[in-house]
N, C-alpha and C. Protein backbone atom coordinates (compact mmCIF):
# COMPACT_ATOMS: atom_id res chain seq x y z
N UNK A 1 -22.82 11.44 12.20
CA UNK A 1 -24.18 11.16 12.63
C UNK A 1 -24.58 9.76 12.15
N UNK A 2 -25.16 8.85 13.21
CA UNK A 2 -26.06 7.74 12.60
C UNK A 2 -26.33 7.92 12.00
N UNK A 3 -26.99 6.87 10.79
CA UNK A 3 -28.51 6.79 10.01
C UNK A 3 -29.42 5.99 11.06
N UNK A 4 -31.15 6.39 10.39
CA UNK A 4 -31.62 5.36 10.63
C UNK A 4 -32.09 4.04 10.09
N UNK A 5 -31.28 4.22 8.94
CA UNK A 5 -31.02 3.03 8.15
C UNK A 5 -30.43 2.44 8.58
N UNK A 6 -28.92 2.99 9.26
CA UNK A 6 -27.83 2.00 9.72
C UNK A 6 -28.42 1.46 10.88
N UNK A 7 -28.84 2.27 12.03
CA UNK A 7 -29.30 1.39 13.35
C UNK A 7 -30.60 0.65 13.04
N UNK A 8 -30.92 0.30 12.25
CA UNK A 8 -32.00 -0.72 12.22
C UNK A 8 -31.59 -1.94 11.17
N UNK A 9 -30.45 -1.75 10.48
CA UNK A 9 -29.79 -2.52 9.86
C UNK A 9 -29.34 -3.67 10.58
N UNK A 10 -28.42 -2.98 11.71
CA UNK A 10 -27.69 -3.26 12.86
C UNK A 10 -28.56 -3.95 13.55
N UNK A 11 -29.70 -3.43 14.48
CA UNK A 11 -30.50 -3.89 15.09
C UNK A 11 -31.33 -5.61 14.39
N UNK A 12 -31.60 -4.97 13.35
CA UNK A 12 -32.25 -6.43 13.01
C UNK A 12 -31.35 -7.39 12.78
N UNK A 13 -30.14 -7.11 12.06
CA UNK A 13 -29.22 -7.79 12.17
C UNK A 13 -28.37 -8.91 12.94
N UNK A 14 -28.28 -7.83 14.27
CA UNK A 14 -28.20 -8.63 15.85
C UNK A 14 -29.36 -9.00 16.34
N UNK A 15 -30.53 -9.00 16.00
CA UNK A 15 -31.66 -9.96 16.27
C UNK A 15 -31.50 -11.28 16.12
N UNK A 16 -30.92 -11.01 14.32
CA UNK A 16 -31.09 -12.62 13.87
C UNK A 16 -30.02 -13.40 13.98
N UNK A 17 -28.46 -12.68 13.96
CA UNK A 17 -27.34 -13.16 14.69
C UNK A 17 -27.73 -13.95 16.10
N UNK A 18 -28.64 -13.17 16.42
CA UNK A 18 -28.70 -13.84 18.33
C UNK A 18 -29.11 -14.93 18.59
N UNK A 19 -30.09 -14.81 17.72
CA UNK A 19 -31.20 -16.42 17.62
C UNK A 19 -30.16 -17.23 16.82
N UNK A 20 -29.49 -16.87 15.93
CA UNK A 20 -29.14 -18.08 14.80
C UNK A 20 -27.95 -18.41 16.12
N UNK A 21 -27.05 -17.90 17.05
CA UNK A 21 -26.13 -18.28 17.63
C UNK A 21 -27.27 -18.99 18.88
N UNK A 22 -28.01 -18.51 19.26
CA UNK A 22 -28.97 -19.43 20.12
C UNK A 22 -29.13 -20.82 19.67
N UNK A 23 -29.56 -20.92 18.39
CA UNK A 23 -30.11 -22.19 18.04
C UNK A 23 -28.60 -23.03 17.74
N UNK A 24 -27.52 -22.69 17.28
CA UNK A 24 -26.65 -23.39 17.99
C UNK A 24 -26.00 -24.15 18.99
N UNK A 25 -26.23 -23.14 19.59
CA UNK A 25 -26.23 -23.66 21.39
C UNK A 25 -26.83 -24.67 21.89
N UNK A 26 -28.35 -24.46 21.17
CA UNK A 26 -29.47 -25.58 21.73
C UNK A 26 -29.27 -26.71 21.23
N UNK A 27 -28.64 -26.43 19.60
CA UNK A 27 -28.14 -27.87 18.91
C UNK A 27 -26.74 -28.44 18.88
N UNK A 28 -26.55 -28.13 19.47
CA UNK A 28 -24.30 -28.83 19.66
C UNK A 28 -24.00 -28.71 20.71
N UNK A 29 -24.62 -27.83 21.75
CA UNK A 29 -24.22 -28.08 23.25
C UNK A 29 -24.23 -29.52 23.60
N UNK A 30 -25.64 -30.03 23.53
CA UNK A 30 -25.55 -31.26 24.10
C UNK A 30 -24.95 -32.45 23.47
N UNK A 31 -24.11 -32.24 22.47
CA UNK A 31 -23.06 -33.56 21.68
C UNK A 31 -21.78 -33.76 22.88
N UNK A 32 -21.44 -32.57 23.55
CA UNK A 32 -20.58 -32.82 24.02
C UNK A 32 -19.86 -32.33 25.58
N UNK A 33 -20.61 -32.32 26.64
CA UNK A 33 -20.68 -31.54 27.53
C UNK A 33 -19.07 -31.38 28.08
N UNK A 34 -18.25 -31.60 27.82
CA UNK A 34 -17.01 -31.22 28.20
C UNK A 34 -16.36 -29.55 27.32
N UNK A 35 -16.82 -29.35 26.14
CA UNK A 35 -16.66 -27.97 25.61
C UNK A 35 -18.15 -27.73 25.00
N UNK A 36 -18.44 -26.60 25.16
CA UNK A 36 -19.71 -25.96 24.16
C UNK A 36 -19.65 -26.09 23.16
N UNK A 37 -19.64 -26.48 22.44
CA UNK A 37 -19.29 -26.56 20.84
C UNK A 37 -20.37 -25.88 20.20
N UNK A 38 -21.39 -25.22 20.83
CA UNK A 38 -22.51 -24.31 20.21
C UNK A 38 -21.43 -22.83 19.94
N UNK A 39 -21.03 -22.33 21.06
CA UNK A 39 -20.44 -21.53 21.26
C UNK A 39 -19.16 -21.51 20.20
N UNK A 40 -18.46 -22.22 20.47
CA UNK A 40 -17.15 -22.64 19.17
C UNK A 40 -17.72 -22.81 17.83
N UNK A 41 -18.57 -23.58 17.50
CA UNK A 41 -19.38 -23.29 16.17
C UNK A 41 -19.54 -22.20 15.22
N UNK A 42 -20.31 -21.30 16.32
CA UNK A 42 -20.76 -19.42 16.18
C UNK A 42 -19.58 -18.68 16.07
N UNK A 43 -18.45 -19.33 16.78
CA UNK A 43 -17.28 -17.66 16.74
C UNK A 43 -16.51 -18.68 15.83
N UNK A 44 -15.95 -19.87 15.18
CA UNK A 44 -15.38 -20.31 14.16
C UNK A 44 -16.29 -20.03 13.12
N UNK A 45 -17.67 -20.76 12.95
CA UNK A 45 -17.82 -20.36 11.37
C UNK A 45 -18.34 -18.51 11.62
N UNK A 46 -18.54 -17.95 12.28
CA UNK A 46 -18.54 -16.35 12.04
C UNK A 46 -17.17 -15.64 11.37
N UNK A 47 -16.18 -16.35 11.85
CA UNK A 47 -14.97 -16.18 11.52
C UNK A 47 -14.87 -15.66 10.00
N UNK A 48 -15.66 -17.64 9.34
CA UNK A 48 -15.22 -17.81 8.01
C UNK A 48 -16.08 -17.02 7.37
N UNK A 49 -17.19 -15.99 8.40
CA UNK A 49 -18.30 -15.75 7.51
C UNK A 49 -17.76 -14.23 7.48
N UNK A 50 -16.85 -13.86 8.33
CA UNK A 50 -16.84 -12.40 8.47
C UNK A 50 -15.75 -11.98 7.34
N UNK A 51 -14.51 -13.14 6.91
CA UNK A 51 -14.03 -13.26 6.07
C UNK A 51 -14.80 -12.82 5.04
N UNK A 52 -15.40 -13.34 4.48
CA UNK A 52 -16.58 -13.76 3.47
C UNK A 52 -16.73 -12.66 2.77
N UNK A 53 -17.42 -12.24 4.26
CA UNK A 53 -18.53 -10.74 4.11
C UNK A 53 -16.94 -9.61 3.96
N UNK A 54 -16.32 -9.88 4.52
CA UNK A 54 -15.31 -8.20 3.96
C UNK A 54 -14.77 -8.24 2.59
N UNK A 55 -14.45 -9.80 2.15
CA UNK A 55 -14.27 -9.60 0.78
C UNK A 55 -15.26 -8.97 -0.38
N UNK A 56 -16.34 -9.63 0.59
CA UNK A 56 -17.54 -9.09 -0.97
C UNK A 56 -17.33 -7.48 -0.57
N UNK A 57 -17.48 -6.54 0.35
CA UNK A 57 -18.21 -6.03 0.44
C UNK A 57 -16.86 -4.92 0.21
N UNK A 58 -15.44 -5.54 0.00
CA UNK A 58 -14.18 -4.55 -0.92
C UNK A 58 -14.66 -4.80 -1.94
N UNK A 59 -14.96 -5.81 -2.47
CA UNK A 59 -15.30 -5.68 -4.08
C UNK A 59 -16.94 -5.09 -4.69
N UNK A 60 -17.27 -4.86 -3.87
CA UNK A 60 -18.75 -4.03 -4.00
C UNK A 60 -19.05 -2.44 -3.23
N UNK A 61 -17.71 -1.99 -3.45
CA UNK A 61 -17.93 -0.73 -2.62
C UNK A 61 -19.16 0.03 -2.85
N UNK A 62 -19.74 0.22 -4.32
CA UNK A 62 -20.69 0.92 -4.43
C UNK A 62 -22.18 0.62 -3.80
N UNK A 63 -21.97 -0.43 -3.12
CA UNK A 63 -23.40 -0.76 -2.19
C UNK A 63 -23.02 0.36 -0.82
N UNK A 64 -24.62 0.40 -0.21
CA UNK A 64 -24.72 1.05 0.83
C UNK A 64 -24.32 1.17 2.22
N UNK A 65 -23.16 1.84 2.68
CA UNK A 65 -21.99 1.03 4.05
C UNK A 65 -23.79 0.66 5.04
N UNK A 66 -24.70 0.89 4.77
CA UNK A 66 -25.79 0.48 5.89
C UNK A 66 -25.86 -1.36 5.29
N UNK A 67 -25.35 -1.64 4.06
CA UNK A 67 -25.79 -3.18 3.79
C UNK A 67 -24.19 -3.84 4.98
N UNK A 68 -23.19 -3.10 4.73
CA UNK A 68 -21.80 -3.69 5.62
C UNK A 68 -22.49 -3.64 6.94
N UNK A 69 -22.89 -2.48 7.30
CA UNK A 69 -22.82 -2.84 8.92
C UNK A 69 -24.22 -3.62 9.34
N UNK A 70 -24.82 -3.64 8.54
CA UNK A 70 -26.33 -4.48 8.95
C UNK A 70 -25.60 -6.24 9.07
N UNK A 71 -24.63 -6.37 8.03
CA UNK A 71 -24.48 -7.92 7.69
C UNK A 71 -23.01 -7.80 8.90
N UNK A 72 -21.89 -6.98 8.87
CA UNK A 72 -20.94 -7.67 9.82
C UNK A 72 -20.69 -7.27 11.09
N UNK A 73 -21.77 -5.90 11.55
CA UNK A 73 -21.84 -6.23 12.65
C UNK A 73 -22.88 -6.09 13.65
N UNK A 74 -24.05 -5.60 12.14
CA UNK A 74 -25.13 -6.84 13.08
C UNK A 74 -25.54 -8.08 13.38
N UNK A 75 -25.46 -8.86 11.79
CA UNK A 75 -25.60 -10.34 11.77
C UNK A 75 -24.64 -10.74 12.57
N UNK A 76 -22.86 -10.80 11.93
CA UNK A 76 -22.08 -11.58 12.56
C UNK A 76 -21.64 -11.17 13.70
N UNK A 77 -22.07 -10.03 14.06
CA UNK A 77 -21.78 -9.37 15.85
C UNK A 77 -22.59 -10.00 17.02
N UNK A 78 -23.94 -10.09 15.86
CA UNK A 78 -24.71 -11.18 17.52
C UNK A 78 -24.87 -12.46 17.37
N UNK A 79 -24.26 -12.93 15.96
CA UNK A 79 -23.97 -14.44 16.28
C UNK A 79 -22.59 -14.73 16.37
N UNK A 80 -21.54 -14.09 16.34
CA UNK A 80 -20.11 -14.37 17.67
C UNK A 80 -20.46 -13.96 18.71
N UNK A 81 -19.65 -14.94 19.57
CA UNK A 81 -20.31 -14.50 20.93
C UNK A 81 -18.29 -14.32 21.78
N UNK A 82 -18.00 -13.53 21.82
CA UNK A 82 -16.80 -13.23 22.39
C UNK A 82 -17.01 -13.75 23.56
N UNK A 83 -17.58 -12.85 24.64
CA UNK A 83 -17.86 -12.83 26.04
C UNK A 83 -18.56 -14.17 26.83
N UNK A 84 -19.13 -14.87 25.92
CA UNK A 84 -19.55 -16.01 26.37
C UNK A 84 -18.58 -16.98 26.34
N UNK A 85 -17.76 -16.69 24.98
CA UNK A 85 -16.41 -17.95 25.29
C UNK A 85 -15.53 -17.50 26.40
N UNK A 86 -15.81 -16.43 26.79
CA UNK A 86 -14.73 -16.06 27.96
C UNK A 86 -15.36 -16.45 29.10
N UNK A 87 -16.90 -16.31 29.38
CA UNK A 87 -17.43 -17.06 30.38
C UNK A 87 -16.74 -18.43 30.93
N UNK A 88 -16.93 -19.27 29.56
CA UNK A 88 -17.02 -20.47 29.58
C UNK A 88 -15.29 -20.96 29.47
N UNK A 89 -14.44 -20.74 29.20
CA UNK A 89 -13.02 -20.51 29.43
C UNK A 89 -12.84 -20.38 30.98
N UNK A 90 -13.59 -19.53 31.15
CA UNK A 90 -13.06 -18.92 32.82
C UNK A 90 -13.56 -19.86 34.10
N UNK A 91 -15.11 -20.34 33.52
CA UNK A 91 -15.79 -21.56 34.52
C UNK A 91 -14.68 -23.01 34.09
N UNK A 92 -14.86 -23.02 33.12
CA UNK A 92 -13.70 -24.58 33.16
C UNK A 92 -12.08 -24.68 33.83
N UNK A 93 -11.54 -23.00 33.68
CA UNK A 93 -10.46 -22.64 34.91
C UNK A 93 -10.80 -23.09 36.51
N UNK A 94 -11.70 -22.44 36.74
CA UNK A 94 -12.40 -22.30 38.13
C UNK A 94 -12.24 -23.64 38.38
N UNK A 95 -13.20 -24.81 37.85
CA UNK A 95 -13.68 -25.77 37.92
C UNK A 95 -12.36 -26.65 37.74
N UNK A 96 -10.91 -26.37 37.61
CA UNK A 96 -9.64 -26.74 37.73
C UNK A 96 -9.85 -28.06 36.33
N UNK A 97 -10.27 -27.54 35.28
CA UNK A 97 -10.25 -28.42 33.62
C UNK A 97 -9.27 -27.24 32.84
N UNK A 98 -8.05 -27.66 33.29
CA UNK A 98 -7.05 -26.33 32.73
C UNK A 98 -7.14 -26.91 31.04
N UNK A 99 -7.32 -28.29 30.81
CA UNK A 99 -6.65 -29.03 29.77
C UNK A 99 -8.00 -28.63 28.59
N UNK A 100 -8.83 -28.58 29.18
CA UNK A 100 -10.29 -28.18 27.95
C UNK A 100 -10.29 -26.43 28.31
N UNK A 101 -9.70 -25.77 29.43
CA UNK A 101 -9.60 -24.59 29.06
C UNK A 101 -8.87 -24.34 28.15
N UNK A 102 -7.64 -24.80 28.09
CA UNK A 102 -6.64 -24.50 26.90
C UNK A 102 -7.33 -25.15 26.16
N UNK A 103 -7.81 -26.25 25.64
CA UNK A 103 -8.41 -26.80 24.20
C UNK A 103 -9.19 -25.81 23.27
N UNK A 104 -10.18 -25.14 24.65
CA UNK A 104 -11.05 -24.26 24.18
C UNK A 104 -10.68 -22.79 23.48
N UNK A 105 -9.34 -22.58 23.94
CA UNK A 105 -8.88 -20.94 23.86
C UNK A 105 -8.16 -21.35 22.34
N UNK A 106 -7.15 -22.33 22.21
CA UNK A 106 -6.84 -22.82 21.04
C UNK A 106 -7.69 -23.43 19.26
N UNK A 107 -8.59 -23.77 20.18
CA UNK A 107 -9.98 -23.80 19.15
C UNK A 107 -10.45 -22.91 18.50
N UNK A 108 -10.52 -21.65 19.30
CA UNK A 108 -11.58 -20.60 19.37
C UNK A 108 -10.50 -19.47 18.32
N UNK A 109 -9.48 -19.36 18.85
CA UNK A 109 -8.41 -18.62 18.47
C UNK A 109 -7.50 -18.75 17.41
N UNK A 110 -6.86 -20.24 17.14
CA UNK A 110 -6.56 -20.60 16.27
C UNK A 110 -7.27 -20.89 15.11
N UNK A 111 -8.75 -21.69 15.10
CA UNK A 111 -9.26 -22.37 14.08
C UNK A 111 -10.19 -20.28 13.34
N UNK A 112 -10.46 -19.53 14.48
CA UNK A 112 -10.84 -18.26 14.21
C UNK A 112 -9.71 -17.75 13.09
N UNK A 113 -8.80 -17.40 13.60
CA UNK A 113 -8.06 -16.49 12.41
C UNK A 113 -7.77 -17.76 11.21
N UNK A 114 -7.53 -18.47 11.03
CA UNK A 114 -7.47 -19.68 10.08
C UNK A 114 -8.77 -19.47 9.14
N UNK A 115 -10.14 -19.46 9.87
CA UNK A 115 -10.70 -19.74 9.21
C UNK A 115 -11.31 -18.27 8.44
N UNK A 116 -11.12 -17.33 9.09
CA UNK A 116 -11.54 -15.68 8.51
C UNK A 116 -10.24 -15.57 7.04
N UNK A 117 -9.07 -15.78 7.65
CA UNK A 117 -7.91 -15.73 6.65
C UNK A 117 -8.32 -16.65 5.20
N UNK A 118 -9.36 -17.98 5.39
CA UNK A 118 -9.42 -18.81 4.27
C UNK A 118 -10.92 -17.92 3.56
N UNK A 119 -12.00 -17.73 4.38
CA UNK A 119 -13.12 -16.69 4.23
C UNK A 119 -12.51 -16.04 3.42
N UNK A 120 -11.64 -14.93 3.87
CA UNK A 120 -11.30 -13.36 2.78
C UNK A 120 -10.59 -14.71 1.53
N UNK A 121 -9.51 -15.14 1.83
CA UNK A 121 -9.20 -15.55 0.52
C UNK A 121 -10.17 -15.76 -0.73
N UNK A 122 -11.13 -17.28 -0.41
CA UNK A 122 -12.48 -17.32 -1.17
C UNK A 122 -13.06 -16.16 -1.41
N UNK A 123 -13.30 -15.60 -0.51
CA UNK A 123 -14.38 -14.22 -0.95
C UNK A 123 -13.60 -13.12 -2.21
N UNK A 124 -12.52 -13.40 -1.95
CA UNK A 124 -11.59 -12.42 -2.79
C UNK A 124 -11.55 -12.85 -4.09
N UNK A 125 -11.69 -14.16 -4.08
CA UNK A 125 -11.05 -15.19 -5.46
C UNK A 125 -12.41 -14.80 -6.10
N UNK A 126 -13.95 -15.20 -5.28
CA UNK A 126 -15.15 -15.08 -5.68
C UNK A 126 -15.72 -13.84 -6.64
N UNK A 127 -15.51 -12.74 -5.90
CA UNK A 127 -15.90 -11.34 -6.18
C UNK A 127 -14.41 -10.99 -6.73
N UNK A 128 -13.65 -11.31 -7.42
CA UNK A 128 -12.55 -10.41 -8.04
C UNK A 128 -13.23 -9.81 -9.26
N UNK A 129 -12.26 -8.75 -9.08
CA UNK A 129 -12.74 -7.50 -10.62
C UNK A 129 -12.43 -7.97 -11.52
């Protein structure tokens, strides 16, 4: 069974994920109109943040699993934006920019697990017992 601790954890969570990945958008889109870099921003540093957040939150088991799912997948669930980089992957296909589609999938994908893998490390080193 839910809580209703957890779905409002969640909920507010992905509120402020949404906006904080919004205001990205509004601020790094326009540096570079050949890739979103609002978009790449949000799912790279979410990456390093989701890292982050699983280390603390092995080394703090005795907190409330409603503080885990409020922070990784409400916060960092609605500020990665999966489906939008696939949007935007798929329009730069269309639009025959195979060379910033691949830039973009390599960005997103590579600098992602890189940067979650360096996240848990720090977070691990941080919060060790």
């Amino acid at each position: 069974m839910v809580s209703l601790a957890a779905a409002v954890g969640v909920g507010i969570g992905g509120a402020f994920g949404s906006l904080l990945r919004w205001a990205m958008g509004a601020w790094l889109n326009p540096l570079w109109a050949a890739v979103p870099l609002g978009t790449a921003f949000a799912n790279v540093s979410g990456c390093f943040c989701i890292g982050l957040a699983s280390a603390f939150f092995s080394s703090h088991a005795a907190l409330a699993p409603e503080w885990r799912l409020g922070v990784i997948t409400g916060i960092l669930g609605g500020y990665t934006t999966f489906s939008t980089f696939t949007l935007e992957v798929l329009t730069m296909i269309q639009e025959g920019r195979l060379l910033a589609a691949a830039g973009t999938l390599a960005l997103h994908l590579g600098s992602g697990l890189v940067l979650a893998a360096l996240g848990m490390a720090i977070g691990m080193r941080w919060w060790a017992e």
